[in-house]
N, C-alpha and C. Protein backbone atom coordinates (compact mmCIF):
# COMPACT_ATOMS: atom_id res chain seq x y z
N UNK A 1 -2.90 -70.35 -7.46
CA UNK A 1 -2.07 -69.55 -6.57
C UNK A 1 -1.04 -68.79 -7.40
N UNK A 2 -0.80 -67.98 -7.19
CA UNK A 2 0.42 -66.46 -7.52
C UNK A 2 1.33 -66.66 -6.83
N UNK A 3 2.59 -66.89 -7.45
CA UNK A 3 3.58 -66.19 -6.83
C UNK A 3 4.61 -65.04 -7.71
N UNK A 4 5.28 -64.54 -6.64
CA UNK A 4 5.90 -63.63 -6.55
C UNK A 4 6.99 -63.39 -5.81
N UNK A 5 7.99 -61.94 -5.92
CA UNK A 5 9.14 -61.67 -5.29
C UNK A 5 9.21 -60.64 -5.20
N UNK A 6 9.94 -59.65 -3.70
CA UNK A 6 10.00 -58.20 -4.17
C UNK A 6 11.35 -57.86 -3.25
N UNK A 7 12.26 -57.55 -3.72
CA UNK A 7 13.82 -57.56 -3.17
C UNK A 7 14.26 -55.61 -3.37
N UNK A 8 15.09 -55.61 -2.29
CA UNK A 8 15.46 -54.22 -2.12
C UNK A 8 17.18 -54.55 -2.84
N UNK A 9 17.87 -53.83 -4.07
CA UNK A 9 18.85 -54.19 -3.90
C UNK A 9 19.76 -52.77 -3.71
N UNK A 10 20.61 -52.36 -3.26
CA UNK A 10 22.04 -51.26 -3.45
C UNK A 10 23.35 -51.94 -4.53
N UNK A 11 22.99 -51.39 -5.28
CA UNK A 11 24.42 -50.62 -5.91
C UNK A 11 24.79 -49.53 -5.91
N UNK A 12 26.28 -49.39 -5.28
CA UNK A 12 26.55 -48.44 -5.37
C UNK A 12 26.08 -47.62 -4.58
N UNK A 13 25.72 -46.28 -5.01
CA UNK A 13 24.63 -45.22 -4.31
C UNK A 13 23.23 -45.36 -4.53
N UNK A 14 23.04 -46.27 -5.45
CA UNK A 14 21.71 -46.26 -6.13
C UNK A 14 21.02 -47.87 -5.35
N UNK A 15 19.44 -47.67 -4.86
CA UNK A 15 18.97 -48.07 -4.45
C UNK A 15 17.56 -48.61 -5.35
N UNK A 16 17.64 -49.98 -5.50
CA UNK A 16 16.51 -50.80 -6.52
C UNK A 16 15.78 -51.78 -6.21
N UNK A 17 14.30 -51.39 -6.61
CA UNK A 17 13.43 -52.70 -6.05
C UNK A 17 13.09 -53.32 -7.16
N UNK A 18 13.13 -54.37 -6.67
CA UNK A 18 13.08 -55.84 -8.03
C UNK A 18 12.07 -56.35 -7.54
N UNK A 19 10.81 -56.44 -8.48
CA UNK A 19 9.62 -56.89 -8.15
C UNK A 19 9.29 -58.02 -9.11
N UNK A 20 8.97 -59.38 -9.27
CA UNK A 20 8.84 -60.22 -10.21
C UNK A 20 7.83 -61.35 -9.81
N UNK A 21 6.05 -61.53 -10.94
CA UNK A 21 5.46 -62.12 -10.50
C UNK A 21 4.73 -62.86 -11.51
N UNK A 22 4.22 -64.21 -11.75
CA UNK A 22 3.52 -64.33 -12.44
C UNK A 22 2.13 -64.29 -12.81
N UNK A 23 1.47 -63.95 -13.81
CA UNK A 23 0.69 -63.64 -14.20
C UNK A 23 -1.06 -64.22 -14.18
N UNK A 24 -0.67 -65.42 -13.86
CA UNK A 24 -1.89 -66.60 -13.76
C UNK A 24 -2.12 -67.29 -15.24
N UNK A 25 -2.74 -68.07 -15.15
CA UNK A 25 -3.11 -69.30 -16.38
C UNK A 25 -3.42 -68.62 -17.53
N UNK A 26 -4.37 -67.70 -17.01
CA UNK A 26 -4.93 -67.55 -18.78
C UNK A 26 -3.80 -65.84 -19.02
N UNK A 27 -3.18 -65.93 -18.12
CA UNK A 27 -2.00 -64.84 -18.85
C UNK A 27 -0.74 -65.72 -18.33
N UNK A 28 -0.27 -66.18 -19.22
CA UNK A 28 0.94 -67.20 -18.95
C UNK A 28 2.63 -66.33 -19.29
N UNK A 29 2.68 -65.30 -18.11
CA UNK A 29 4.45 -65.09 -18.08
C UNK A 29 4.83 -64.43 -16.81
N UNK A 30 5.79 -64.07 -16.52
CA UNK A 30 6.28 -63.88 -15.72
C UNK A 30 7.00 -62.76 -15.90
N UNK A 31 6.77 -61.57 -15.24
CA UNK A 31 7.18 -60.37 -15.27
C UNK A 31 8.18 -60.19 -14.31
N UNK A 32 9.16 -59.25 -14.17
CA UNK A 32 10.23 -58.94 -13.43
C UNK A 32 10.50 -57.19 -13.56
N UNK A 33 10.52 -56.43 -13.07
CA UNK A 33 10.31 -54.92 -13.12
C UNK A 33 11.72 -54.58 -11.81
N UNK A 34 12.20 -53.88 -12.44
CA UNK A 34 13.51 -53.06 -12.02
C UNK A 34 13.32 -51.90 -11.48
N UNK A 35 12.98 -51.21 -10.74
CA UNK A 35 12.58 -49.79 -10.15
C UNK A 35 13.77 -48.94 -9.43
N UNK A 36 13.75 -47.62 -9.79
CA UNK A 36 14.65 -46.62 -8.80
C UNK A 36 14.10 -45.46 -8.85
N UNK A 37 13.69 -45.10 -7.64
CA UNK A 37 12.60 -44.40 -7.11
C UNK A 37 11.08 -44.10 -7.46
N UNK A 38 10.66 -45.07 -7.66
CA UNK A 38 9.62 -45.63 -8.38
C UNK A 38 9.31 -45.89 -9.71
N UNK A 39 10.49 -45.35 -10.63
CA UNK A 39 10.52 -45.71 -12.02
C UNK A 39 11.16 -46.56 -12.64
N UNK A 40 10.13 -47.31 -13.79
CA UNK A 40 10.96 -48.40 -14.16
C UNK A 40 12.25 -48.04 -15.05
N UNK A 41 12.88 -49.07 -14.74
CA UNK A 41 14.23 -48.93 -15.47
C UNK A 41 14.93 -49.72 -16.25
N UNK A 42 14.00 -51.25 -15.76
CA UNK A 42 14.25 -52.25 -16.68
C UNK A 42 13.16 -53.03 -16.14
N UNK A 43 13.16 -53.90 -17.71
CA UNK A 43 11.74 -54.78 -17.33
C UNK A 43 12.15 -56.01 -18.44
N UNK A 44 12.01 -57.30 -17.51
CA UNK A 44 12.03 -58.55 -18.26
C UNK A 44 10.51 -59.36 -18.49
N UNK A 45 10.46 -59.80 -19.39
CA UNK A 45 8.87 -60.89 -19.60
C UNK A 45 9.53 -62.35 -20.07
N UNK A 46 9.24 -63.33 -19.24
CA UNK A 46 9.24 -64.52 -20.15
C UNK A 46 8.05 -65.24 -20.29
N UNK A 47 7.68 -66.06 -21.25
CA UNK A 47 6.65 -67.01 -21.04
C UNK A 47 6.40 -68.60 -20.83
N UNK A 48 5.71 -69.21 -19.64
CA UNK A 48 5.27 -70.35 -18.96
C UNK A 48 4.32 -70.79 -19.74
N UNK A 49 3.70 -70.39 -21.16
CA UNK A 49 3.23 -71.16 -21.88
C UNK A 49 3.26 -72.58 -22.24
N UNK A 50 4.19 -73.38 -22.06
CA UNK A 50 4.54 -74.32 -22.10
C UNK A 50 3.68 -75.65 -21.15
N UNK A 51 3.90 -74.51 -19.77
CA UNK A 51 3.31 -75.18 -18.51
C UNK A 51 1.87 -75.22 -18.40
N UNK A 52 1.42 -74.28 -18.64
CA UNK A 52 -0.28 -73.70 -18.92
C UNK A 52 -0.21 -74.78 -20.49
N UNK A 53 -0.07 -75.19 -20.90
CA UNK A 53 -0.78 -75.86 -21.83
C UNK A 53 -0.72 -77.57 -21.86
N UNK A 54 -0.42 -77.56 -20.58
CA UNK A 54 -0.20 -79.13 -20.25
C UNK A 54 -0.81 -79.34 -19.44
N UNK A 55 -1.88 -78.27 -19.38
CA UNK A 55 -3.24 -78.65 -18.70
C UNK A 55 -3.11 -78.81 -16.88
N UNK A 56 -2.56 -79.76 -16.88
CA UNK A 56 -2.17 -79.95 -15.57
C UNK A 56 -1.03 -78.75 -14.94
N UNK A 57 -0.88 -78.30 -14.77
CA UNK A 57 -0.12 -77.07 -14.21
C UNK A 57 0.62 -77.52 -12.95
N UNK A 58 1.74 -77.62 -12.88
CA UNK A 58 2.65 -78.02 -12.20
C UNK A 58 3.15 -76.81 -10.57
N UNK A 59 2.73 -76.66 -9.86
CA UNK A 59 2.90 -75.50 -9.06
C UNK A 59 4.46 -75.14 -8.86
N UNK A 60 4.79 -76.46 -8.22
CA UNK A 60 6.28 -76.07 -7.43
C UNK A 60 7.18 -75.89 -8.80
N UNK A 61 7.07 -76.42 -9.92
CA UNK A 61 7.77 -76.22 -11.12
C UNK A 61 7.61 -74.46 -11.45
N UNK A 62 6.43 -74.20 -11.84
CA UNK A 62 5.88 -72.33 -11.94
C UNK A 62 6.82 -71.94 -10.34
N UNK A 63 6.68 -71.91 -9.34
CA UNK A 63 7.23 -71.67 -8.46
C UNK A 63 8.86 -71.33 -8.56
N UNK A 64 9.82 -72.50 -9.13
CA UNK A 64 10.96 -72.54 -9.26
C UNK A 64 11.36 -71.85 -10.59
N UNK A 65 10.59 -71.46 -11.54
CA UNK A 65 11.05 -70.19 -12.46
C UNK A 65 10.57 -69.25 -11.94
N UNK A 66 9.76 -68.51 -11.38
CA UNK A 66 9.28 -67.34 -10.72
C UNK A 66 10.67 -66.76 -10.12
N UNK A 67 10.83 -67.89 -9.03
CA UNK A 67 12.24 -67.64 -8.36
C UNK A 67 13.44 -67.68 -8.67
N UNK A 68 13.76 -68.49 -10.00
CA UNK A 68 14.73 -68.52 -10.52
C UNK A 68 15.06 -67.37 -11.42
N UNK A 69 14.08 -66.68 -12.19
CA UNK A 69 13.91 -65.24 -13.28
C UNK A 69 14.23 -64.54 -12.25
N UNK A 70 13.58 -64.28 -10.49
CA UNK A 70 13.78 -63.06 -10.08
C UNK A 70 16.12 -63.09 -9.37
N UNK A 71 16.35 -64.45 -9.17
CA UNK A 71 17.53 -64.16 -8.80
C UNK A 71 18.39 -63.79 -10.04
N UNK A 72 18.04 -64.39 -10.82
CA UNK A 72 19.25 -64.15 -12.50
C UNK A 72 19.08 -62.60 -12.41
N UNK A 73 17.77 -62.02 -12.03
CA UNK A 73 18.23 -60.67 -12.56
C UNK A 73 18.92 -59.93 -11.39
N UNK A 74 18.75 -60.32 -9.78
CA UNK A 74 18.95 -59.67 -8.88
C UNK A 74 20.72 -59.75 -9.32
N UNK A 75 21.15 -61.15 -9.64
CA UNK A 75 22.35 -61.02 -9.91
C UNK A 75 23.10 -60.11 -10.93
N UNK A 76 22.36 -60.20 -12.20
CA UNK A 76 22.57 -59.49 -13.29
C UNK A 76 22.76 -57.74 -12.88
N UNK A 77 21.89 -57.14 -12.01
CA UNK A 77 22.11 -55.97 -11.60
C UNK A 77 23.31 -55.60 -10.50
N UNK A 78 23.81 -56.61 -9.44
CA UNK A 78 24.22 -56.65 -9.22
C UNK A 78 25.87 -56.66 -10.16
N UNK A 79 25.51 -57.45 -10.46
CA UNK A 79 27.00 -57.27 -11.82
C UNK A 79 26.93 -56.62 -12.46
N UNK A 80 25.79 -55.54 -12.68
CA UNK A 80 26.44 -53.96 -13.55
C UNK A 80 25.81 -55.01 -15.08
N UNK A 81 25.21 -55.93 -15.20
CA UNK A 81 25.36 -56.39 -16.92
C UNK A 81 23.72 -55.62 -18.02
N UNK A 82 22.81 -55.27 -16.71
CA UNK A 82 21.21 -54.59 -17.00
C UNK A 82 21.47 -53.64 -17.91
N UNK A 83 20.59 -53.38 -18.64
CA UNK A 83 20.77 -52.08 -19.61
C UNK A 83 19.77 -51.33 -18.95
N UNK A 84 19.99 -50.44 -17.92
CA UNK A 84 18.90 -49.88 -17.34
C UNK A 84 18.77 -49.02 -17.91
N UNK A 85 17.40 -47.92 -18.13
CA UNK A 85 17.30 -46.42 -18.46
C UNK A 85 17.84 -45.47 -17.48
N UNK A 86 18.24 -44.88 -17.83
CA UNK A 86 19.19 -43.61 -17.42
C UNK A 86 17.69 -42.73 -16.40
N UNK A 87 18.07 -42.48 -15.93
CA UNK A 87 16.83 -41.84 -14.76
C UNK A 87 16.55 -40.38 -15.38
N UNK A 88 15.62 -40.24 -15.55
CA UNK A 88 15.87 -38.19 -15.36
C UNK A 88 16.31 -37.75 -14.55
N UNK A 89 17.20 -36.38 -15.11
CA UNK A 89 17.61 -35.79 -14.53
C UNK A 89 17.38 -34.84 -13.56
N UNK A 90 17.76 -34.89 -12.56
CA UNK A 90 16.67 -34.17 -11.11
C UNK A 90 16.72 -32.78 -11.05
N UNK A 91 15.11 -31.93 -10.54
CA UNK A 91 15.01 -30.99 -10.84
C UNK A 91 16.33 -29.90 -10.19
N UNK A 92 16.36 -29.00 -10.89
CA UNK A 92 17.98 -28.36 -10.51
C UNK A 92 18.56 -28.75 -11.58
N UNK A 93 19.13 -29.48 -11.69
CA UNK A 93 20.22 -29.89 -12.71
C UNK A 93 19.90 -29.36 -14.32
N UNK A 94 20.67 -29.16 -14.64
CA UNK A 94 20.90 -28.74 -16.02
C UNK A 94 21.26 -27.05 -16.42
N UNK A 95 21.38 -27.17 -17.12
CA UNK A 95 21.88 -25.20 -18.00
C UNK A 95 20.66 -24.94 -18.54
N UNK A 96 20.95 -23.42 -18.21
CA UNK A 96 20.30 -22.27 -18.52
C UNK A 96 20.84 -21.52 -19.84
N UNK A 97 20.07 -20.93 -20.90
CA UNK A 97 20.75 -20.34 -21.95
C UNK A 97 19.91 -19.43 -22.19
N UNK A 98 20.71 -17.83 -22.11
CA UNK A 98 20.32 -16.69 -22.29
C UNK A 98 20.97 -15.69 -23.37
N UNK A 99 19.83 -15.23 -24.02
CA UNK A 99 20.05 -13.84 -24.87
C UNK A 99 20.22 -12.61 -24.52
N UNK A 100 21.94 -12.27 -24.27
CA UNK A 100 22.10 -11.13 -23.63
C UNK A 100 21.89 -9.75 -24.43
N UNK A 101 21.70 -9.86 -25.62
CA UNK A 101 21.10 -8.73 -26.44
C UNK A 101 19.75 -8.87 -27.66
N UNK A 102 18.86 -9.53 -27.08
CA UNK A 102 17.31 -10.23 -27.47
C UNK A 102 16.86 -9.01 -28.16
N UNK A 103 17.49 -7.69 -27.70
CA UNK A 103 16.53 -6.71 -27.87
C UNK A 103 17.07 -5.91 -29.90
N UNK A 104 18.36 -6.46 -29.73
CA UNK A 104 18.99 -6.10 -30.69
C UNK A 104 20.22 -6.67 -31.64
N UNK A 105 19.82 -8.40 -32.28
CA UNK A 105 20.56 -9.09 -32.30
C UNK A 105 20.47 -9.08 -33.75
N UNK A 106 19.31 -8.37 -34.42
CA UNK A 106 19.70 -8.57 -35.40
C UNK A 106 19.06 -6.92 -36.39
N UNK A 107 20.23 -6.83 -37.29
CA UNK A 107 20.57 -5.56 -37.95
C UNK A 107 21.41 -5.45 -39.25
N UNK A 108 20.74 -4.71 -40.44
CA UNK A 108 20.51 -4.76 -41.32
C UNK A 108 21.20 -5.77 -42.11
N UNK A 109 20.13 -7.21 -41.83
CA UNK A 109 20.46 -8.61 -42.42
C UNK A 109 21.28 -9.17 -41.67
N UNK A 110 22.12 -8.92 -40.60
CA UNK A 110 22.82 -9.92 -40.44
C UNK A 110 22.93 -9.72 -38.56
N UNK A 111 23.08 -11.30 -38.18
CA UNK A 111 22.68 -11.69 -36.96
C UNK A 111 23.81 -11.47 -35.96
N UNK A 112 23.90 -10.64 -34.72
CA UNK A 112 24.57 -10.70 -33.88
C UNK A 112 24.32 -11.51 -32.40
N UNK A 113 24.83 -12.50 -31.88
CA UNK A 113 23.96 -13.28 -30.48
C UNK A 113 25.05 -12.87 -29.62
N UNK A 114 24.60 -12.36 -28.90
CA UNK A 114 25.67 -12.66 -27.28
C UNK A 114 25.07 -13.69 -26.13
N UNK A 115 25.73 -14.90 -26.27
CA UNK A 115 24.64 -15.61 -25.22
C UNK A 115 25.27 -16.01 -24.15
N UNK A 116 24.84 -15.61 -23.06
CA UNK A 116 25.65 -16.93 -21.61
C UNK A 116 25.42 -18.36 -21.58
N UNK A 117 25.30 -18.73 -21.13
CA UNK A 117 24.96 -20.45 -20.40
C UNK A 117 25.60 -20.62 -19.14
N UNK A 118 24.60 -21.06 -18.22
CA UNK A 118 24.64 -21.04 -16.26
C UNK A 118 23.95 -22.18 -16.33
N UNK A 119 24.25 -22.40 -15.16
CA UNK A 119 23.68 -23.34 -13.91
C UNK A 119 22.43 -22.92 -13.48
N UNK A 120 21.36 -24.21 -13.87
CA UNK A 120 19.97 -23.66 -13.49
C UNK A 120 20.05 -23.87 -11.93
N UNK A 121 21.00 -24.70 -11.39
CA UNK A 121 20.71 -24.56 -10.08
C UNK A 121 21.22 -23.57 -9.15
N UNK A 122 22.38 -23.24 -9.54
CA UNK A 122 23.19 -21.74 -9.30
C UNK A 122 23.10 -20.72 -9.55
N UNK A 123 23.29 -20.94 -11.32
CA UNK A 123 23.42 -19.90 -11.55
C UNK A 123 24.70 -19.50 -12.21
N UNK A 124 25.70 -20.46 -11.83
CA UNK A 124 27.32 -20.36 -11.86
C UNK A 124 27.33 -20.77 -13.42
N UNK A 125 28.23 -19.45 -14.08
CA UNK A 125 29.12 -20.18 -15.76
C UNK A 125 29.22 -20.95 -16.25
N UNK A 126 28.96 -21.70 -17.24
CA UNK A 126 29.26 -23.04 -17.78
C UNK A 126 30.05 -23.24 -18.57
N UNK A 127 31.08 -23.33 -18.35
CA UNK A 127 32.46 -22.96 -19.02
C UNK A 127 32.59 -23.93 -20.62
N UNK A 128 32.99 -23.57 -21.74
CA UNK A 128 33.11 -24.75 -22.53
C UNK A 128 31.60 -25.81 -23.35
N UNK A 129 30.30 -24.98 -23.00
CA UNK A 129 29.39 -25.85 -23.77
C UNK A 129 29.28 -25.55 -25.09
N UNK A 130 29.06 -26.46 -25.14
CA UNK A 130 28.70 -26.34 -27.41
C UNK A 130 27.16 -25.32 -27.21
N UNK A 131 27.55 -24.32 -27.98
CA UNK A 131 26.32 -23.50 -28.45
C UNK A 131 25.94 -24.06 -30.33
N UNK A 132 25.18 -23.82 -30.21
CA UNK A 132 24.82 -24.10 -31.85
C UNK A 132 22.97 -23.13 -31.92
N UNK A 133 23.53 -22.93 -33.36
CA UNK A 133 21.94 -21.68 -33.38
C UNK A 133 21.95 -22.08 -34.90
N UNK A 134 20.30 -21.75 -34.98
CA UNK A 134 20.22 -22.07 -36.42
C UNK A 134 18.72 -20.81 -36.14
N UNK A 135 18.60 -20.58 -37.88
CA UNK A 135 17.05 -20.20 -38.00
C UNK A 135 16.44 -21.33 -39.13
N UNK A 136 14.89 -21.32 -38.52
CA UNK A 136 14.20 -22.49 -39.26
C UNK A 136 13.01 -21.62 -39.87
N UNK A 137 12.88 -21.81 -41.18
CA UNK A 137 11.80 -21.20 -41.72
C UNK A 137 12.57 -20.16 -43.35
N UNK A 138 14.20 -20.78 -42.94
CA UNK A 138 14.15 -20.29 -44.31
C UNK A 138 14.69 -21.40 -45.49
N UNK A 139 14.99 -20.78 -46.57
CA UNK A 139 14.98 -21.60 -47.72
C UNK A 139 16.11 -23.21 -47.44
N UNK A 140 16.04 -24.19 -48.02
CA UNK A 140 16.37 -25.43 -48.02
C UNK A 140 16.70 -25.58 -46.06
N UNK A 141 17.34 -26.66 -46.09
CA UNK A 141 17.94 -27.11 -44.49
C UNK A 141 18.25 -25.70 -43.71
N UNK A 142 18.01 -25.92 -42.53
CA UNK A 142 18.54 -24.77 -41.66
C UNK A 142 20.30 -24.89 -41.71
N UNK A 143 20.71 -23.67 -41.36
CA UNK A 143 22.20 -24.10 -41.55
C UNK A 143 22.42 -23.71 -40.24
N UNK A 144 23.62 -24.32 -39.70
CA UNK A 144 23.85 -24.23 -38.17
C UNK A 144 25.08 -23.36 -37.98
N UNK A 145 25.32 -22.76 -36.75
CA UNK A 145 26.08 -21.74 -36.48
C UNK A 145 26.61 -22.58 -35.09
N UNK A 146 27.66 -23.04 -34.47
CA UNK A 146 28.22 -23.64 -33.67
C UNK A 146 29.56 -22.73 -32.66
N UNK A 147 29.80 -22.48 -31.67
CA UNK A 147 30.72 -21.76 -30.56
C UNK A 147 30.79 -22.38 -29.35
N UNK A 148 31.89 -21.98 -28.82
CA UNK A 148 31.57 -22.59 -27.29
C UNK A 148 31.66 -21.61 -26.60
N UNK A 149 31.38 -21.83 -25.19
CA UNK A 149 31.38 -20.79 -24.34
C UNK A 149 33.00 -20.43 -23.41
N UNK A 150 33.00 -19.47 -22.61
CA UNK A 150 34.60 -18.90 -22.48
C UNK A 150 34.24 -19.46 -20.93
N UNK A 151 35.15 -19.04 -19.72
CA UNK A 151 35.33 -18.89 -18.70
C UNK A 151 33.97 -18.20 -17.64
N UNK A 152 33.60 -17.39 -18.37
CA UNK A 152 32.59 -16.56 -18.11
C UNK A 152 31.01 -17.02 -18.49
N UNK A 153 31.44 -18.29 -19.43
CA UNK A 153 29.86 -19.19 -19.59
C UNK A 153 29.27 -18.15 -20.82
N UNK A 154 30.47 -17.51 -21.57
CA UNK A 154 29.44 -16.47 -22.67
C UNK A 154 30.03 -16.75 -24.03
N UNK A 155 29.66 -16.29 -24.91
CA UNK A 155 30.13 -16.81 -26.37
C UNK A 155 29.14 -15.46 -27.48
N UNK A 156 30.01 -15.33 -28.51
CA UNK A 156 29.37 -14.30 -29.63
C UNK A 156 28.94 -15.03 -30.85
N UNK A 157 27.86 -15.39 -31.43
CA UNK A 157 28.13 -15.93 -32.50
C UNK A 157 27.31 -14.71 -34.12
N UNK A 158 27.88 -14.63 -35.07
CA UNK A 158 27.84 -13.47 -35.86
C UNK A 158 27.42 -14.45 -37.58
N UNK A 159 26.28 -14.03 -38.20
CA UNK A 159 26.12 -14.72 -39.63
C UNK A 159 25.06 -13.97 -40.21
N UNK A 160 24.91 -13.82 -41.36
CA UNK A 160 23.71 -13.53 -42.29
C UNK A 160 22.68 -13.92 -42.02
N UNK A 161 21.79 -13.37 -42.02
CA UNK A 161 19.94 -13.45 -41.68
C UNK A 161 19.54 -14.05 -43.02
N UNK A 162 18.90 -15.77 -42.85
CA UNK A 162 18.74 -16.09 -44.12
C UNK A 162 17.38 -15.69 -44.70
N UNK A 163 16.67 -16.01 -45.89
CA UNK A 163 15.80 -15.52 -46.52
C UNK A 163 14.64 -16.72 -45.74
N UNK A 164 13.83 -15.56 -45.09
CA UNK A 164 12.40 -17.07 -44.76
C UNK A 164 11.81 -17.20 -46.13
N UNK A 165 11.43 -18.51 -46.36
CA UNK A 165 10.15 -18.90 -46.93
C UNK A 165 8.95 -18.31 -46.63
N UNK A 166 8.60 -18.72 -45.20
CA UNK A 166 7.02 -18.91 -44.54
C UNK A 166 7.40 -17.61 -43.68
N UNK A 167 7.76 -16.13 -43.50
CA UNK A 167 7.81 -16.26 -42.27
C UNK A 167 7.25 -16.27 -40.97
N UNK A 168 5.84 -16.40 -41.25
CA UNK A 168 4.84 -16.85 -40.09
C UNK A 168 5.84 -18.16 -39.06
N UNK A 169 6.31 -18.61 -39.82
CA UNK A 169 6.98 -20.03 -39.41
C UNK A 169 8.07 -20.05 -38.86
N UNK A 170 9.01 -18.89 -39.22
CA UNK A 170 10.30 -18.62 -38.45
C UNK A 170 10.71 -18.42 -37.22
N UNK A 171 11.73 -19.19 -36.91
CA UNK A 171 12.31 -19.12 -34.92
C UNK A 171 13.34 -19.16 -35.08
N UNK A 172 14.25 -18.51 -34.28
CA UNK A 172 15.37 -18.55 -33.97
C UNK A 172 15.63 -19.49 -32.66
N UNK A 173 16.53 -20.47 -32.92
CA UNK A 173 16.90 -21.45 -31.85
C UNK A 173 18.16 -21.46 -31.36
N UNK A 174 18.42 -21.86 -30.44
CA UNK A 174 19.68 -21.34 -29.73
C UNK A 174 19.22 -22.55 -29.09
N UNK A 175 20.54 -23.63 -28.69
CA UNK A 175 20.86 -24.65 -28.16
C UNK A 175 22.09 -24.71 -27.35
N UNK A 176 22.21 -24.89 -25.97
CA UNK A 176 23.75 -25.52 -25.32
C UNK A 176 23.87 -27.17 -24.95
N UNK A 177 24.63 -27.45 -25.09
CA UNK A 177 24.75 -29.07 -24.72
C UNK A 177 26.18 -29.13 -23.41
N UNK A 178 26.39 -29.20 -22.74
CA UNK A 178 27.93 -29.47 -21.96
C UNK A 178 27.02 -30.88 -21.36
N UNK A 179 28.15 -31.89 -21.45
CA UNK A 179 28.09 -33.29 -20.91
C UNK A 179 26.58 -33.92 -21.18
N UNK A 180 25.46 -34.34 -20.22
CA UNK A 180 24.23 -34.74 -20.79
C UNK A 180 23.81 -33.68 -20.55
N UNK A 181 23.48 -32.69 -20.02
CA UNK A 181 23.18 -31.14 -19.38
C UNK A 181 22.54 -30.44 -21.19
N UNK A 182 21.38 -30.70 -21.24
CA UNK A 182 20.78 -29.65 -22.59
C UNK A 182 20.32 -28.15 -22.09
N UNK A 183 20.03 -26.67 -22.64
CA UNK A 183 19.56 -26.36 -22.68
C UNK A 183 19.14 -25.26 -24.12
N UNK A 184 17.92 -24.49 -24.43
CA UNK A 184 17.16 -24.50 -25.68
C UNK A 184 16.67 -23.06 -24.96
N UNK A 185 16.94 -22.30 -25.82
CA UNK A 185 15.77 -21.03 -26.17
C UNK A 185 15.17 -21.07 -27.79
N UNK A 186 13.67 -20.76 -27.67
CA UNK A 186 13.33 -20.63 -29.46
C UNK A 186 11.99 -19.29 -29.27
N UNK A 187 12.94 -18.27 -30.39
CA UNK A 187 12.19 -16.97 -30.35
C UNK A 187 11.14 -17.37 -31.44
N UNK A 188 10.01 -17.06 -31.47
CA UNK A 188 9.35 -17.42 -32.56
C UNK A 188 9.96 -16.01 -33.49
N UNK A 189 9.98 -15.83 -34.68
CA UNK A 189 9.81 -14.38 -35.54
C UNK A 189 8.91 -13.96 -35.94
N UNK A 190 8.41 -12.59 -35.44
CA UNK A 190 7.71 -12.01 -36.42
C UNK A 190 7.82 -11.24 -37.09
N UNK A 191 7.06 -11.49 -38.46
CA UNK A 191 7.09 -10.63 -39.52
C UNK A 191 6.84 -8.92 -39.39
N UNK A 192 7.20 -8.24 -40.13
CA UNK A 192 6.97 -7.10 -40.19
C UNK A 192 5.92 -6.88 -40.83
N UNK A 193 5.33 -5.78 -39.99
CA UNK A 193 3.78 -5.47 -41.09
C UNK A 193 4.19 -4.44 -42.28
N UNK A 194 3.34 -4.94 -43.32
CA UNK A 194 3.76 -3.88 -44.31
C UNK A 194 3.23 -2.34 -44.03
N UNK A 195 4.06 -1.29 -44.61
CA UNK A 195 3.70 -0.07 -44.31
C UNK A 195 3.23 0.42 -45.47
């Protein structure tokens, strides 16, 4: 016989099902799975090896850790002590990062960006995110170019066009970060044909 547990708990705003069951004889543990909105978020295993190898298998004993693993954790979540995974972030959410002069940012050797950063769900300014831009594909480490954004969610950032190596291989990257909120543009480069 199997047993098992499956508990609805609330914290907070956040709503979690705690599902915890064991495995049977010739798989000897006991699983416990943490869910919020169907994804796991935490997951415990212990093993009843002990019991499975004493041949005789004790039910109500397997029974009383089944039940005992699933309250330690119902409690444990309850007290905030779980190291849960952080959920993804729901669609909408996050920044947008745009090249307001893509067409003409860069001139004789050296790089001009005008970039915004918005609200992918708005649309609205993002006042204050870390911009950082680099190009990859030229000689040693990329070197990074770092600004933040103004009131208006816009920022200028101005540097030398470094020498590519490869430049089949070259992109220009443009990164914003504000709070966990990422967002990434990457131009690939292309080379000029020879004339």
């Amino acid at each position: 016989m199997k047993f098992g547990f499956n508990s609805k708990v609330q914290v907070g705003p956040d709503v979690y099902d705690v599902q915890t069951e064991e495995r049977g004889a010739s798989h000897p543990f006991i699983d416990t799975l943490v869910l919020m909105q169907g994804r796991v978020v935490y997951r415990h295993r212990t093993s009843y090896e002990d019991l499975a190898a004493s041949g005789a298998m004790d039910q109500a004993i397997l029974r009383a850790r089944v039940e005992k693993q699933h309250r330690d954790i119902l409690e444990a979540l309850r007290a905030g002590v779980l190291s849960l995974e952080k959920a993804a972030p729901s669609q909408g959410a996050g920044i947008a990062v745009k090249l307001l002069n893509a067409g003409s940012w860069l001139h004789s050797g050296h790089v001009t960006l005008d970039i915004e950063v918005s609200s992918k769900g708005g649309g609205k300014p993002v006042t204050g995110a870390k911009v950082e831009v680099f190009v990859e594909g030229g000689e040693g480490a990329p070197e990074s170019y770092f600004a933040h954004t103004d009131a208006a969610g816009r920022t200028s950032l101005h540097f030398p066009f470094p020498t590519l190596v490869e430049p089949s291989m070259g992109a220009l990257v443009i990164r914003a970060q504000v709070a966990e909120a990422l967002g990434e543009l990457r131009y690939q480069l292309k080379p000029k044909p020879n004339r």
